[in-house]
C-alpha atoms as a PDB file:
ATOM      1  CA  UNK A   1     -10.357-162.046  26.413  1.00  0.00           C
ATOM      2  CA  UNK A   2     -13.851-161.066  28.140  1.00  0.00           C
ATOM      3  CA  UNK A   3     -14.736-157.521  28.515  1.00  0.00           C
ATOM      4  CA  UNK A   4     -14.552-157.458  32.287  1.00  0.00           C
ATOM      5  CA  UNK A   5     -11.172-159.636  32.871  1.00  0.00           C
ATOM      6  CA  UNK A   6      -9.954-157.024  30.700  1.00  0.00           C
ATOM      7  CA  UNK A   7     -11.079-153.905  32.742  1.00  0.00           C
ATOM      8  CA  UNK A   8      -9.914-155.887  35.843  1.00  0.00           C
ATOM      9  CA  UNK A   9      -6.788-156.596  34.172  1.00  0.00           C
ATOM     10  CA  UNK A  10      -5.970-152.688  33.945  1.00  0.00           C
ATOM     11  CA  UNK A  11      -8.180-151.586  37.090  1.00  0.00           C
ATOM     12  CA  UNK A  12      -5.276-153.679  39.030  1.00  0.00           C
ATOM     13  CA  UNK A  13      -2.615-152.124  37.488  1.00  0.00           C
ATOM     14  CA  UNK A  14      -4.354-148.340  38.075  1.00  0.00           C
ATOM     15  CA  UNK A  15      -4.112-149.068  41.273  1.00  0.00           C
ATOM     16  CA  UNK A  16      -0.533-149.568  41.563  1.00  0.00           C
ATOM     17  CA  UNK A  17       0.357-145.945  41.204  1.00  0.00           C
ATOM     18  CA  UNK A  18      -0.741-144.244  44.703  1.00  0.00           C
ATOM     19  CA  UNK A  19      -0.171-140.663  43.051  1.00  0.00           C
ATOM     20  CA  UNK A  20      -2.672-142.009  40.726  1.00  0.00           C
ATOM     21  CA  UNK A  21      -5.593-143.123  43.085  1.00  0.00           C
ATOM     22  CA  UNK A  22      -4.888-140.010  45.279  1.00  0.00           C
ATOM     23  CA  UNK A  23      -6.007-137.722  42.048  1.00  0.00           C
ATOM     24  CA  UNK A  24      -8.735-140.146  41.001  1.00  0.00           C
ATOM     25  CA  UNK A  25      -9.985-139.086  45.044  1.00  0.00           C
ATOM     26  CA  UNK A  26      -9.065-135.715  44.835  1.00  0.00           C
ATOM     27  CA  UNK A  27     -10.445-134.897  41.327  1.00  0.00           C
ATOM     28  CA  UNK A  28     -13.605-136.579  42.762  1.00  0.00           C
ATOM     29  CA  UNK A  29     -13.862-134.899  45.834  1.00  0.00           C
ATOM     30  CA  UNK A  30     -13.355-131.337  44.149  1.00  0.00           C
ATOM     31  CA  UNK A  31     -16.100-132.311  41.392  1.00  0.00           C
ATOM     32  CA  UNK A  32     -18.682-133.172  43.917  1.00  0.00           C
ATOM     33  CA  UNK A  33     -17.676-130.396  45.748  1.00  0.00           C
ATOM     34  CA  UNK A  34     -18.128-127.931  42.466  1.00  0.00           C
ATOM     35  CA  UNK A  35     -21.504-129.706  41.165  1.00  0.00           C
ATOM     36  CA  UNK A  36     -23.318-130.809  44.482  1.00  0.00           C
ATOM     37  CA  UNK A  37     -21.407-128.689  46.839  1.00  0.00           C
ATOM     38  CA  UNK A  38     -22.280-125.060  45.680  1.00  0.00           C
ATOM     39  CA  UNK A  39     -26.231-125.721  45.402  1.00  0.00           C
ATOM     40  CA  UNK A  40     -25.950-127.266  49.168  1.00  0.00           C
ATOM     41  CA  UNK A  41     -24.218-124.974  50.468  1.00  0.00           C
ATOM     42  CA  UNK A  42     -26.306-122.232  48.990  1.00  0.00           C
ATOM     43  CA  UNK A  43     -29.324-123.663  50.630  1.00  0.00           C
ATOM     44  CA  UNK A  44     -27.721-124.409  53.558  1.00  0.00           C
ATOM     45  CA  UNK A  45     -26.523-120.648  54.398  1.00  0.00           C
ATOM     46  CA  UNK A  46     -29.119-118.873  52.260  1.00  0.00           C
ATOM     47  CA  UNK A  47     -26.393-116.918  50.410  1.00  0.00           C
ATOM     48  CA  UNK A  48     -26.218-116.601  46.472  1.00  0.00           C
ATOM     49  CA  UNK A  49     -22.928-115.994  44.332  1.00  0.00           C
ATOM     50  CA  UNK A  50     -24.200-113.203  42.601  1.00  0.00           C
ATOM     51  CA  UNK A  51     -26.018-111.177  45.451  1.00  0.00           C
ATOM     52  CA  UNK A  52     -23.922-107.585  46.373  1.00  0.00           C
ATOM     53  CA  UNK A  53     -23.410-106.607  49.646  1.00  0.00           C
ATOM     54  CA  UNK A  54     -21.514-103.682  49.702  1.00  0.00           C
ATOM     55  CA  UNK A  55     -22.058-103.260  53.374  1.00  0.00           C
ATOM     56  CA  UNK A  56     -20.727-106.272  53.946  1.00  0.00           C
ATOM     57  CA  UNK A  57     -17.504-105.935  52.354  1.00  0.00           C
ATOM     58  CA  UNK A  58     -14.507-108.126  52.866  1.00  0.00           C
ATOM     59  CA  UNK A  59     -15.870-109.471  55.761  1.00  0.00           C
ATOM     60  CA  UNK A  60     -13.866-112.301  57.522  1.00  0.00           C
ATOM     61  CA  UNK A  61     -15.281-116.280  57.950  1.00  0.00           C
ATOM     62  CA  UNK A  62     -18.283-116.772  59.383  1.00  0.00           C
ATOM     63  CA  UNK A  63     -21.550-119.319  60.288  1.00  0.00           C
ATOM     64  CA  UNK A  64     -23.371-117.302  57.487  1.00  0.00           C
ATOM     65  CA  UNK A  65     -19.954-116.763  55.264  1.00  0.00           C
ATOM     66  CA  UNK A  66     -17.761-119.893  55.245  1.00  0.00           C
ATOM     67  CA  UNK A  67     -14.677-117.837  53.736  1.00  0.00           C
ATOM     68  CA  UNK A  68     -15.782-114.527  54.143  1.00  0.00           C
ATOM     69  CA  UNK A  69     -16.752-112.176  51.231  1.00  0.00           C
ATOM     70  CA  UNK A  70     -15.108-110.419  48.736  1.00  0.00           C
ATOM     71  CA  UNK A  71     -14.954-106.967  47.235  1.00  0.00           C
ATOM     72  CA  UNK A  72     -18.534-106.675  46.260  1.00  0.00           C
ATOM     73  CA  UNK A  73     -19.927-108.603  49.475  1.00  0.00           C
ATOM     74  CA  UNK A  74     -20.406-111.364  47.504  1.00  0.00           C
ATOM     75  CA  UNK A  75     -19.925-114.674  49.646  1.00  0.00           C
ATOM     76  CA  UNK A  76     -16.508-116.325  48.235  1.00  0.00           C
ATOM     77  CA  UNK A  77     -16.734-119.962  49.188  1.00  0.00           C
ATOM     78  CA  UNK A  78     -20.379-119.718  46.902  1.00  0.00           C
ATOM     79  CA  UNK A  79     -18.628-118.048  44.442  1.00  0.00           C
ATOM     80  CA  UNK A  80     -15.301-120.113  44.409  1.00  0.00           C
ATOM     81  CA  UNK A  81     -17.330-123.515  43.395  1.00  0.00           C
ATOM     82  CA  UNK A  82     -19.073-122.268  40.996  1.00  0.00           C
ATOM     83  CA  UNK A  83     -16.090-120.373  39.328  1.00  0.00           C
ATOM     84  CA  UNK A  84     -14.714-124.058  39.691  1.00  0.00           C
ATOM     85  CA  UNK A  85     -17.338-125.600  37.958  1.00  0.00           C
ATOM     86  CA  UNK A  86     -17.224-123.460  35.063  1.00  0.00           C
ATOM     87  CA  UNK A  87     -13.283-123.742  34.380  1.00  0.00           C
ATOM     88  CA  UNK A  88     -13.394-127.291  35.073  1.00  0.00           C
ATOM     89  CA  UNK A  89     -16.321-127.287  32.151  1.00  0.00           C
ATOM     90  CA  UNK A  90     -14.680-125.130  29.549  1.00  0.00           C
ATOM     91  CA  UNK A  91     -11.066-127.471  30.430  1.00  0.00           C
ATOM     92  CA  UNK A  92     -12.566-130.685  29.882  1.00  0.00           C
ATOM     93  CA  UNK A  93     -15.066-129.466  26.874  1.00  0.00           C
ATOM     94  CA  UNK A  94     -12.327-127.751  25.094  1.00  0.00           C
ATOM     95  CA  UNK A  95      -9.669-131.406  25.577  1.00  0.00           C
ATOM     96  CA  UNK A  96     -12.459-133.173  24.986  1.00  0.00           C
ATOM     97  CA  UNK A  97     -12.694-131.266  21.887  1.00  0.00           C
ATOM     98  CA  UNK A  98      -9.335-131.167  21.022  1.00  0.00           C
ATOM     99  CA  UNK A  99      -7.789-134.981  21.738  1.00  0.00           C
ATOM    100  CA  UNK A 100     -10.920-136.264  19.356  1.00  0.00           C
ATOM    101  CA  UNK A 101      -9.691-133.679  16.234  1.00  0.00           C
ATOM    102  CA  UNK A 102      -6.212-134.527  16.819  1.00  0.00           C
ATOM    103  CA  UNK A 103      -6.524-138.379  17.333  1.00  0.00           C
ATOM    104  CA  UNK A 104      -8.353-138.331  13.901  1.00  0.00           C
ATOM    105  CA  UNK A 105      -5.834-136.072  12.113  1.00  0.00           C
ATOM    106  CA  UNK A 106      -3.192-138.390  13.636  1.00  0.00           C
ATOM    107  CA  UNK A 107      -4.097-141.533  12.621  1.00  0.00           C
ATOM    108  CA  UNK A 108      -4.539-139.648   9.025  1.00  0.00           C
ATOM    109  CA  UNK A 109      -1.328-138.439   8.464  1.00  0.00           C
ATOM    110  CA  UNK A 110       0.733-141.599  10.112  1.00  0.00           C
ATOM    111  CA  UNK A 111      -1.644-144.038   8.457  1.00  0.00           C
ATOM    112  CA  UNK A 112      -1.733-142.716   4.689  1.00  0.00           C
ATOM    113  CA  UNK A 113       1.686-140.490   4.963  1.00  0.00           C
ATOM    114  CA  UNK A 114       2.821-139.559   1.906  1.00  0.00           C
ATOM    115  CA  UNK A 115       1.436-135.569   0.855  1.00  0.00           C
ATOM    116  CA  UNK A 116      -1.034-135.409   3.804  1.00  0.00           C
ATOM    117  CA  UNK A 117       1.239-136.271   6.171  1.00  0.00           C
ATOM    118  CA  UNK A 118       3.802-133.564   5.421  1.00  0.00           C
ATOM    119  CA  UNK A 119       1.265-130.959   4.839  1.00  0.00           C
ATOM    120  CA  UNK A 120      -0.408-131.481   8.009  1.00  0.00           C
ATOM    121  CA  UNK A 121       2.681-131.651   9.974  1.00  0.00           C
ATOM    122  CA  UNK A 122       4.171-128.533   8.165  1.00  0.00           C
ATOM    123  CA  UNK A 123       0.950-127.192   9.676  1.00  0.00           C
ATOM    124  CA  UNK A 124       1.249-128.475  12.742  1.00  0.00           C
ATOM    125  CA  UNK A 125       4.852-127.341  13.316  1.00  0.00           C
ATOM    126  CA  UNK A 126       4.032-123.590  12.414  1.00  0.00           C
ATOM    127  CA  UNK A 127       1.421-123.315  14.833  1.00  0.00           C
ATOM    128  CA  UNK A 128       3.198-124.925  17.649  1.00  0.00           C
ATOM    129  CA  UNK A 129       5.901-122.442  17.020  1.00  0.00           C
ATOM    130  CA  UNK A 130       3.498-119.442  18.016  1.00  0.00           C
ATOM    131  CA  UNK A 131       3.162-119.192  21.920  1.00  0.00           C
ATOM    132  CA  UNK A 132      -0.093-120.665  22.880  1.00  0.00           C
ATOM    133  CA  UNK A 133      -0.795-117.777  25.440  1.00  0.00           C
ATOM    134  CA  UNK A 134      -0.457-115.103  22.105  1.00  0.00           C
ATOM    135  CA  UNK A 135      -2.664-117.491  19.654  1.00  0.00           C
ATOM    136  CA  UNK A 136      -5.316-117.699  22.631  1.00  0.00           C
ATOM    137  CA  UNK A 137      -5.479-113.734  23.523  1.00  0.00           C
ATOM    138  CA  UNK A 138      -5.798-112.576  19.477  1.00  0.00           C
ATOM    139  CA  UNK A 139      -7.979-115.539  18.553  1.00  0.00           C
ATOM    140  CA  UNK A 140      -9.859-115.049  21.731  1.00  0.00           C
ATOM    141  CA  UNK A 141     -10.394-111.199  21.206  1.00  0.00           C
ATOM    142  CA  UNK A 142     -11.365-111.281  17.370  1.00  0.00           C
ATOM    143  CA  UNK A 143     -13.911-114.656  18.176  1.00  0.00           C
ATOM    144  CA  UNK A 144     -15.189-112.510  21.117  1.00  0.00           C
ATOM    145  CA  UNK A 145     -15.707-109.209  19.187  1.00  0.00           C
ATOM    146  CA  UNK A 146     -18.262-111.030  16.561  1.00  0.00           C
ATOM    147  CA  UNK A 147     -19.982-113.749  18.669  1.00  0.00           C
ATOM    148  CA  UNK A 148     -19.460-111.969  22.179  1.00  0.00           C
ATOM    149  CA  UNK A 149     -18.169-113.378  25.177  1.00  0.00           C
ATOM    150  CA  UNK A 150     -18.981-116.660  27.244  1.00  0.00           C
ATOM    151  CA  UNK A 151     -18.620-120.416  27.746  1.00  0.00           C
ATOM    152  CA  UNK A 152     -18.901-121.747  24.484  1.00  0.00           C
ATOM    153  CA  UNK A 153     -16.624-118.576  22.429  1.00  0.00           C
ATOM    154  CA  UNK A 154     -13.798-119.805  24.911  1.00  0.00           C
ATOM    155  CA  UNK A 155     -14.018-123.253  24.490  1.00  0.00           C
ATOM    156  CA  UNK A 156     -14.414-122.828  20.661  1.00  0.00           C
ATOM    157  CA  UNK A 157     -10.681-121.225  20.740  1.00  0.00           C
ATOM    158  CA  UNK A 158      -8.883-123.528  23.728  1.00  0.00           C
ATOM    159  CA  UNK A 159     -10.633-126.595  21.169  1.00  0.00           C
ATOM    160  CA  UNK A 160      -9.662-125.080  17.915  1.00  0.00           C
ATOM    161  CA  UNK A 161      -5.940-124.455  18.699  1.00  0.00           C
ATOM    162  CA  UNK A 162      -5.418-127.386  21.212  1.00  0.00           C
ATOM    163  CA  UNK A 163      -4.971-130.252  19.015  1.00  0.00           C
ATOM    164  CA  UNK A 164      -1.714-130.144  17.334  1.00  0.00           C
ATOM    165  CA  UNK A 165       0.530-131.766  20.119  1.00  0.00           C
ATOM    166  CA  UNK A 166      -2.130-134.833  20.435  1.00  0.00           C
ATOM    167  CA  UNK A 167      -2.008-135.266  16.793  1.00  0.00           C
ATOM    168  CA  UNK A 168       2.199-135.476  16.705  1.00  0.00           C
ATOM    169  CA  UNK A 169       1.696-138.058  19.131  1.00  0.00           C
ATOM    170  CA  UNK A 170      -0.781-140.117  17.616  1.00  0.00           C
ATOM    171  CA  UNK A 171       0.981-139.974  14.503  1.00  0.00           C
ATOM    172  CA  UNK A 172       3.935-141.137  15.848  1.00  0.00           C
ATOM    173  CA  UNK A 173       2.587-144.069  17.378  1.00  0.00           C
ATOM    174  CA  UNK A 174       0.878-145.095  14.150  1.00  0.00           C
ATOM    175  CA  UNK A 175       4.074-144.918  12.269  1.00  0.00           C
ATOM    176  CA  UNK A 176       5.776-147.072  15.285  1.00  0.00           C
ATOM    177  CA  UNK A 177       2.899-149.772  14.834  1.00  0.00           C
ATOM    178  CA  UNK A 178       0.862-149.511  11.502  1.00  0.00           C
ATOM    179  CA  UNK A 179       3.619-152.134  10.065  1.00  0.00           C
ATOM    180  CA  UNK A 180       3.396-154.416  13.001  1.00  0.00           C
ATOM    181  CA  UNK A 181       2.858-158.517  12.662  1.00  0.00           C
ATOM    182  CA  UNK A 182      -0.813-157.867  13.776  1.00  0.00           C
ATOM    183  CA  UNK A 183      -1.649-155.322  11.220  1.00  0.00           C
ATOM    184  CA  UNK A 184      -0.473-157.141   8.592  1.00  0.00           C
ATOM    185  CA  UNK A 185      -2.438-160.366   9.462  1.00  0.00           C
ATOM    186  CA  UNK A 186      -5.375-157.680  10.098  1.00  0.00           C
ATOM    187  CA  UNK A 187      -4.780-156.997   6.347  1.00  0.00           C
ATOM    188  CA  UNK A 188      -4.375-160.252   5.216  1.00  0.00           C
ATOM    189  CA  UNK A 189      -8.196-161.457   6.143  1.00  0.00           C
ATOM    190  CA  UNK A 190      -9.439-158.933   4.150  1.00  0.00           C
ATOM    191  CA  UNK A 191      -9.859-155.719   7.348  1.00  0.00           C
ATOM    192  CA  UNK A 192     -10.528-152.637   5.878  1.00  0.00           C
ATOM    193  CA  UNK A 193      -8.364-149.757   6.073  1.00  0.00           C
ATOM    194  CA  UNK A 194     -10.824-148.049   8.699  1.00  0.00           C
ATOM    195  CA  UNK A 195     -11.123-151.139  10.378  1.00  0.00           C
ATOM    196  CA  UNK A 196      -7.348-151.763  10.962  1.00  0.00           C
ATOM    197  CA  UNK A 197      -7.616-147.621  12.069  1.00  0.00           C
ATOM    198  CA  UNK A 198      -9.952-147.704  14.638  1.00  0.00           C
ATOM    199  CA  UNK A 199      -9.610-150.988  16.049  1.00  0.00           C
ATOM    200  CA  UNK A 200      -6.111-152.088  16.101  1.00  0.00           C
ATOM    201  CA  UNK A 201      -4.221-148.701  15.699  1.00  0.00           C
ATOM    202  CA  UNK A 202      -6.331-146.925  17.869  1.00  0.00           C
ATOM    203  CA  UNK A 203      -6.922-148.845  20.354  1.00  0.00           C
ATOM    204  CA  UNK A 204      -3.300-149.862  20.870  1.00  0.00           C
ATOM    205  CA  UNK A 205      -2.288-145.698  21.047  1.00  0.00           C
ATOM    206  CA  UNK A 206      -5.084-145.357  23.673  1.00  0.00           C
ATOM    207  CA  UNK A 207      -1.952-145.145  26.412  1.00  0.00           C
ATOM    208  CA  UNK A 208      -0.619-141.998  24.586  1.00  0.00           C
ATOM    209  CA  UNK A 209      -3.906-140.249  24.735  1.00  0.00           C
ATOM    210  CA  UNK A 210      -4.968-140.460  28.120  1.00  0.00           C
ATOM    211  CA  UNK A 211      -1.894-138.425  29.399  1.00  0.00           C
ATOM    212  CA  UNK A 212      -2.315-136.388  26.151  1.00  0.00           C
ATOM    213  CA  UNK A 213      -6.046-135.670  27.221  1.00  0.00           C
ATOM    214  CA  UNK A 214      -4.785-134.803  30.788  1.00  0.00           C
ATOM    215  CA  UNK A 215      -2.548-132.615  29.875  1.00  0.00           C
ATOM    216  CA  UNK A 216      -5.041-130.754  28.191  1.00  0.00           C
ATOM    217  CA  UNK A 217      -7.200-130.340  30.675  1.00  0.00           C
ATOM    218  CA  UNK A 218      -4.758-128.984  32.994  1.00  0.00           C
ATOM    219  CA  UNK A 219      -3.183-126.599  30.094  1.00  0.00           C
ATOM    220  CA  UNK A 220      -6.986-125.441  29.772  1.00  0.00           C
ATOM    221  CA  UNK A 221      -7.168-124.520  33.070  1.00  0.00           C
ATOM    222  CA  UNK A 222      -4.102-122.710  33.802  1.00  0.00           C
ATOM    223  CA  UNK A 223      -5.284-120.803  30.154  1.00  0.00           C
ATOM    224  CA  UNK A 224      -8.522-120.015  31.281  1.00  0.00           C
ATOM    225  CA  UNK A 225      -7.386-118.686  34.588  1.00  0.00           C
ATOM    226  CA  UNK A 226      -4.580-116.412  32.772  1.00  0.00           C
ATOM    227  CA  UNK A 227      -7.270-115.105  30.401  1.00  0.00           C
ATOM    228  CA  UNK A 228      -9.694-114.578  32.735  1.00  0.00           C
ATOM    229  CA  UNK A 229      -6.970-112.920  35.062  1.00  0.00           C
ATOM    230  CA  UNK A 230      -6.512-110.360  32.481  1.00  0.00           C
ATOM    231  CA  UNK A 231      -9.977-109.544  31.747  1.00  0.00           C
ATOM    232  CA  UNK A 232     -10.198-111.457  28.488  1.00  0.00           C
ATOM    233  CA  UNK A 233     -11.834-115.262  30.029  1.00  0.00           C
ATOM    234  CA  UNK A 234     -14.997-115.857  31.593  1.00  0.00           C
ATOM    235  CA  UNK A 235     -16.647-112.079  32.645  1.00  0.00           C
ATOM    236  CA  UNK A 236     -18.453-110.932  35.942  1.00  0.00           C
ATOM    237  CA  UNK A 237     -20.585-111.515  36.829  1.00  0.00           C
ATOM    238  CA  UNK A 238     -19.902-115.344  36.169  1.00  0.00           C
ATOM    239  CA  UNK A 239     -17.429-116.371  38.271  1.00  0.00           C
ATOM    240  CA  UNK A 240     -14.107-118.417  37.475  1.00  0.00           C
ATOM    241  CA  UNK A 241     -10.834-119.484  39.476  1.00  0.00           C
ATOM    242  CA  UNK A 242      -9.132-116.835  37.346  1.00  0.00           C
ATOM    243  CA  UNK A 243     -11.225-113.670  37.639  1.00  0.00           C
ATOM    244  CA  UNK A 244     -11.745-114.495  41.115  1.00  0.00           C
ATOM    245  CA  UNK A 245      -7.573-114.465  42.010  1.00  0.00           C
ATOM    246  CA  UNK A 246      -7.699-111.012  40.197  1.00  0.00           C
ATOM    247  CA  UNK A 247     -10.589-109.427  41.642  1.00  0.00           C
ATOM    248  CA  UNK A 248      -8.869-110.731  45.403  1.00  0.00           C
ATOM    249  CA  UNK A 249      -5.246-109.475  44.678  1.00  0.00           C
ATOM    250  CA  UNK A 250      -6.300-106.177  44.355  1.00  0.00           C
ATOM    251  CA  UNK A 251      -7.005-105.679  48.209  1.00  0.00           C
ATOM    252  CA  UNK A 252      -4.461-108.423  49.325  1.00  0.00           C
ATOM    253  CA  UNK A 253      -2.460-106.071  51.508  1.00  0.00           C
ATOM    254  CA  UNK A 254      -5.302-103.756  52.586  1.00  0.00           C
ATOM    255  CA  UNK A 255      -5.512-103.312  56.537  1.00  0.00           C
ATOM    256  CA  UNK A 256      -7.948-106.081  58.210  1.00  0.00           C
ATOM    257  CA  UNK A 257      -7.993-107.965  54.736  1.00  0.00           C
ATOM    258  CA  UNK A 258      -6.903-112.099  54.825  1.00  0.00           C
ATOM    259  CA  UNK A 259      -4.437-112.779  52.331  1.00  0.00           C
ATOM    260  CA  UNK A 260      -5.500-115.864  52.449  1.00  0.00           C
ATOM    261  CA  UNK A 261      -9.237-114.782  50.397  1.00  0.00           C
ATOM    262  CA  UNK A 262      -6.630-114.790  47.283  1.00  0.00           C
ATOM    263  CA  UNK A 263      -4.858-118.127  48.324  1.00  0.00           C
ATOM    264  CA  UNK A 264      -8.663-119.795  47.904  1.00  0.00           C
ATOM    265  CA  UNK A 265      -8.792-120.376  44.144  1.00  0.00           C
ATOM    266  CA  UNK A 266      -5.003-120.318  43.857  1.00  0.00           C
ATOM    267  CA  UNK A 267      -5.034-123.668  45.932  1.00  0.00           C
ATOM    268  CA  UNK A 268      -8.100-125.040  44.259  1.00  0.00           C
ATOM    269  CA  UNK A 269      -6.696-124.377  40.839  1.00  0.00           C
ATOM    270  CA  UNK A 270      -3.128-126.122  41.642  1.00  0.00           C
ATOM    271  CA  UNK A 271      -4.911-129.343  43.429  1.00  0.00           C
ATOM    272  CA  UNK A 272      -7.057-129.558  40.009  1.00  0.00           C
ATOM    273  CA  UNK A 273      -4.098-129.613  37.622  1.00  0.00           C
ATOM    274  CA  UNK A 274      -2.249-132.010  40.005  1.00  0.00           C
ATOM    275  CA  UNK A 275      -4.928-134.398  40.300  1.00  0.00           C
ATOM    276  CA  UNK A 276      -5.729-134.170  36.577  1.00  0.00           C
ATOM    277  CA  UNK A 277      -1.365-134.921  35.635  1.00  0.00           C
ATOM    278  CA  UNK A 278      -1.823-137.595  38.403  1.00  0.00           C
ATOM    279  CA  UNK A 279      -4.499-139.284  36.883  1.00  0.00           C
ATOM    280  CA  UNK A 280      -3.075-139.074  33.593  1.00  0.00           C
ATOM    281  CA  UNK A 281      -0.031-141.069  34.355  1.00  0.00           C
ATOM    282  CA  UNK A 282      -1.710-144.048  35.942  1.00  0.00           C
ATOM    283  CA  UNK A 283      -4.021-143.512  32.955  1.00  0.00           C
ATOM    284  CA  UNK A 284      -0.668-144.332  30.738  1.00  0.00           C
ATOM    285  CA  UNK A 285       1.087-146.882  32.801  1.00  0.00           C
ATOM    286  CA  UNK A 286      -2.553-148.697  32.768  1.00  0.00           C
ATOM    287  CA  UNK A 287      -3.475-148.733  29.438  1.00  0.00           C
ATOM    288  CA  UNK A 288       0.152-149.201  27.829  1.00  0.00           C
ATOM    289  CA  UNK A 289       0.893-152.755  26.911  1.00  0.00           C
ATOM    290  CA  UNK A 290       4.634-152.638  27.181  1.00  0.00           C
ATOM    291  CA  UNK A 291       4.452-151.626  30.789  1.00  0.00           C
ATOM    292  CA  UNK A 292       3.138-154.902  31.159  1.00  0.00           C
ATOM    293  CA  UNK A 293       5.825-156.595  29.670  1.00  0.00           C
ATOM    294  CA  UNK A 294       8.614-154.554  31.212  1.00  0.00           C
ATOM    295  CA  UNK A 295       7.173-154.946  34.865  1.00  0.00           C
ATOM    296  CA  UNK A 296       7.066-158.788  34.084  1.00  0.00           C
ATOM    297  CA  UNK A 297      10.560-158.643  32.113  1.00  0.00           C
ATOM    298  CA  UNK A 298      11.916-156.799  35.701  1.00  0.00           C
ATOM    299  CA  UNK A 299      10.312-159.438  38.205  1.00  0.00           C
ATOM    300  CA  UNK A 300      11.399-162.440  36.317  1.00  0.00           C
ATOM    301  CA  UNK A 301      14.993-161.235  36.467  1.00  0.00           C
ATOM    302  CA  UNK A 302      14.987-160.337  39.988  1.00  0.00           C
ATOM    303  CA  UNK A 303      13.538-163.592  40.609  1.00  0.00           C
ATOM    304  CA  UNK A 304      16.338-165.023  38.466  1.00  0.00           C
ATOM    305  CA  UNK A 305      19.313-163.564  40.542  1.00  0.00           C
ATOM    306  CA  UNK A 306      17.824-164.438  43.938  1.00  0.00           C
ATOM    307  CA  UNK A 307      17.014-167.619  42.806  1.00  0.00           C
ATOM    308  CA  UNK A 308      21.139-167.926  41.324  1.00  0.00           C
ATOM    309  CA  UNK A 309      22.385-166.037  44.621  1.00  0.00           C
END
């Protein structure tokens, strides 16, 4: 089948899912908004993210301050897309990251089985028994006391302990299908074994990785705005969704404060990690073959009892 009757083929069935199109909008909307929006803005009010204003304290919205300031004088809404942009860098990095390690381990360990398999999944299973939150906060802290802090040091730990649940899933999908009719006759005109990997097991587990990939992303996130909430993520004067929330709860209740200052990033942070599980399922129900066949399976029978009634 050509290239683009294929793309067509799942761009049609993409679209079928509305929750699915309205986080493909709203994951667009908040990324232009993150890396075009901040620098416009910026030049449009003349305000910076990092300049202090301690005269200018908590100061409600305004023509110069869209959402006020915070604590520092700082102007929020500048400060709120780029603290956006950077967790929505270290989240996708860090997945990125992650889903290619654990895709490859997966296909290892179903494909060959045997020793591998069990010692990678013995693996696996220990560290998915330790709470991701406590593996992040000692990994984090040791990684940070010899290389420092930043970017890179925190995607380096959400990418090197991020992996394990992709690669259960891809394994178990190449145990469901690496004895399959096609794989066999794959084998039988001579494929080799990294062959009948990458292009027929792969590609036909592409449907478990998407949501797998999403999910990371919005486990990243929520990570990176708990670590950073407790001093231990992205530092000031860098901004992020999660330092941000914790610098604005502070004063929440303080007289002639706006609660809703601290609702900012809260609200930005939950629309990313709904549009991002969104995405991810019309992701799946695109790329999985058998969603084909069921939804065809379904209307034939209905059209079989209305045609017999």
């Amino acid at each position: 089948m050509p290239s683009h009757l294929l793309w067509s083929i799942f761009w049609r069935r993409f679209r079928r899912s509305r929750l699915a199109l309205l986080g493909l909008a709203c994951l667009l909307f908040l990324a232009l908004a993150f890396f075009l929006g901040e620098p416009l803005y910026c030049w449009i009010t003349g305000c910076d993210p990092y300049t202090i204003n301690v005269l200018n304290r908590y100061a409600f919205p305004s023509s110069q301050h869209w959402l006020g300031t915070d604590d520092q004088g700082r102007d929020l809404l500048a400060r709120l897309l780029l603290g956006g942009r950077l967790s929505v860098e270290v989240a996708f990095a860090s997945a990125f990251f992650s889903t290619l390690f654990g895709t490859f381990v997966g296909l290892i360990s179903g494909f060959y089985g045997g020793g591998w398999d069990y010692l990678l999944m013995r693996f696996v299973d220990y560290m998915l028994s330790i709470p991701w939150l406590i593996i992040y906060m000692v990994f984090g802290w040791l990684l940070f006391r010899i290389i420092g802090w930043g970017l890179w040091p925190l995607i380096l730990v959400f990418s090197l302990f991020g992996w394990m649940n992709i690669a259960r899933l891809v394994r178990g999908e190449v145990l469901l299908l690496r004895n399959s009719e096609y794989v066999e006759a794959a084998r039988s005109v001579g494929a080799t074994t990294w062959g009948i990997m990458f292009h027929h097991l792969l590609l036909n587990s592409v449907h478990i990785i998407w949501p797998s990939f999403a999910t990371l992303i919005s486990q990243n996130l929520l990570a990176e705005a708990t670590l950073s909430w407790m001093g231990m993520g992205i530092q000031e004067p860098q901004p992020s969704l999660g330092n941000i929330m914790m610098r604005e709860v502070n004063p929440l209740f303080a007289p002639g404060y706006g609660p809703f200052q601290f609702f900012y990033p809260g609200i930005t942070l939950i629309l990313l990690i709904l549009s991002v599980s969104w995405l991810g399922d019309g992701l799946r129900d695109a790329f999985d073959p058998r969603m084909v066949f069921a939804t065809t399976s379904a209307k034939n029978r209905d059209s079989f009892t209305l045609s017999s009634s």
